[in-house]
Protein backbone atom coordinates (compact mmCIF):
# COMPACT_ATOMS: atom_id res chain seq x y z
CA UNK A 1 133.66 75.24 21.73
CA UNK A 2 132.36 78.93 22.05
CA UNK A 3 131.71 80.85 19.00
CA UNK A 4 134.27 83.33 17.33
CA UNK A 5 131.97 85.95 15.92
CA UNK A 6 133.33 88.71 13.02
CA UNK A 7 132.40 91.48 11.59
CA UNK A 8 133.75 92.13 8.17
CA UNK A 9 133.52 95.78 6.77
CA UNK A 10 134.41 97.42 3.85
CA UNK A 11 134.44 100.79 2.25
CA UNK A 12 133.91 102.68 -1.00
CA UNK A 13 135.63 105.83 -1.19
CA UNK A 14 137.07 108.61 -2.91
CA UNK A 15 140.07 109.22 -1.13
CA UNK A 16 142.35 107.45 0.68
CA UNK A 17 143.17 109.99 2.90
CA UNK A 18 141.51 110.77 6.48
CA UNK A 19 139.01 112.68 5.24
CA UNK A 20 137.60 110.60 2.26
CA UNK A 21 133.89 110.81 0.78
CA UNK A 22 132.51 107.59 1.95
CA UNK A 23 130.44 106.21 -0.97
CA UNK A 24 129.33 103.16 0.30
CA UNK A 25 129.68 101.02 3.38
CA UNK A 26 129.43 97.12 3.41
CA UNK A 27 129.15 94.78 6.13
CA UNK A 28 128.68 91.18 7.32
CA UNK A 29 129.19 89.40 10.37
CA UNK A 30 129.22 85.76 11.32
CA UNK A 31 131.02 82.68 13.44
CA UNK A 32 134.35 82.16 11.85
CA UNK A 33 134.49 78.35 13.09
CA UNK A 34 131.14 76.98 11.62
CA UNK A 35 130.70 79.37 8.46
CA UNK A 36 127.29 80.82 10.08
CA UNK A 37 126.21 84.24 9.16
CA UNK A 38 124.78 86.22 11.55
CA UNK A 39 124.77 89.27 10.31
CA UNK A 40 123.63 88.93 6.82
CA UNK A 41 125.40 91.25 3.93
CA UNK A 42 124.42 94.56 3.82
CA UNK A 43 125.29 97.46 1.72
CA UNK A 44 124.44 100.87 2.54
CA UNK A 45 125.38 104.07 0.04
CA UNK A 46 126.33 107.33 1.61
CA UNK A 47 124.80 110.99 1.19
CA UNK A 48 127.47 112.97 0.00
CA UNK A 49 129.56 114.55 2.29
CA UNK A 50 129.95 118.72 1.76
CA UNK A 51 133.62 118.88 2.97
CA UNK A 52 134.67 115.33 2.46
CA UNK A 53 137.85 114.38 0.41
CA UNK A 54 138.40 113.01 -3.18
CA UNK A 55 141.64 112.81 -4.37
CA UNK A 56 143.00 112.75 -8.45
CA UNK A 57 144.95 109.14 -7.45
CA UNK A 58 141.54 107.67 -6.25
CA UNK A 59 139.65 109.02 -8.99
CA UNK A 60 142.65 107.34 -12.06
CA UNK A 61 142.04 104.16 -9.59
CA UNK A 62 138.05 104.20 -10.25
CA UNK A 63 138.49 105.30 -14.17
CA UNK A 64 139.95 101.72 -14.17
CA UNK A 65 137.21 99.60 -12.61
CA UNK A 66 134.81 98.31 -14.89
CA UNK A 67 132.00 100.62 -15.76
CA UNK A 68 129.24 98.93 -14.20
CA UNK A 69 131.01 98.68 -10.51
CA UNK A 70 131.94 102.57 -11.29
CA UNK A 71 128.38 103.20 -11.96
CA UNK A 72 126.88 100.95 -8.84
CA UNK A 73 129.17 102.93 -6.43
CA UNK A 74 129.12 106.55 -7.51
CA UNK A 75 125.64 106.65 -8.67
CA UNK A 76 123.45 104.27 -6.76
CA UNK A 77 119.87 103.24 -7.27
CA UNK A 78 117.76 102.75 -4.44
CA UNK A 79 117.65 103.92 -0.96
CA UNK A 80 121.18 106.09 0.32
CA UNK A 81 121.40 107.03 4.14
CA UNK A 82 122.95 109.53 5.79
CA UNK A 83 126.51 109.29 7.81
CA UNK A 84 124.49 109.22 11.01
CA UNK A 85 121.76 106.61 9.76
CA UNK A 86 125.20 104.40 8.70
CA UNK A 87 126.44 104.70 12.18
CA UNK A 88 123.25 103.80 14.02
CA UNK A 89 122.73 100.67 11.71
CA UNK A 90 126.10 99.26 12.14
């Protein structure tokens, strides 16, 4: 049986609208019949964004999180990449 390959993304951001700061950017990918990973996790944080989004809803949602995911996601430690570097990596 042939492979059925997936990539699985997901996104930290500060808006839910269009527009949104994009915070961070995870990703994975692997075969969805045999449980391989091919694409191993990786999370990338994002330079700020000049005109991007944040909205007052999004904002009450991340007051709620715990601190230390709050923390992780809006003021990372370690290396953050541009919007294009993000693009070219995935």
């Amino acid at each position: 049986m042939s492979a059925v390959l997936a990539l699985m993304f997901d996104t930290e951001t500060g808006s839910s609208m269009p527009n949104a700061l994009v915070l961070q950017v995870g990703f994975c990918g692997g075969d969805l019949l045999t449980g391989e990973i091919t694409v191993p996790a990786t999370r990338m944080f994002v330079t700020r964004q000049p005109h991007a989004g944040i909205s007052e809803s999004t904002l009450a949602w991340w007051a709620e999180q715990d601190p230390e995911l709050r923390r992780s996601v809006w003021h990372p430690s370690g290396a953050v990449y541009t919007p294009t570097e993000v693009r070219q990596t995935i």
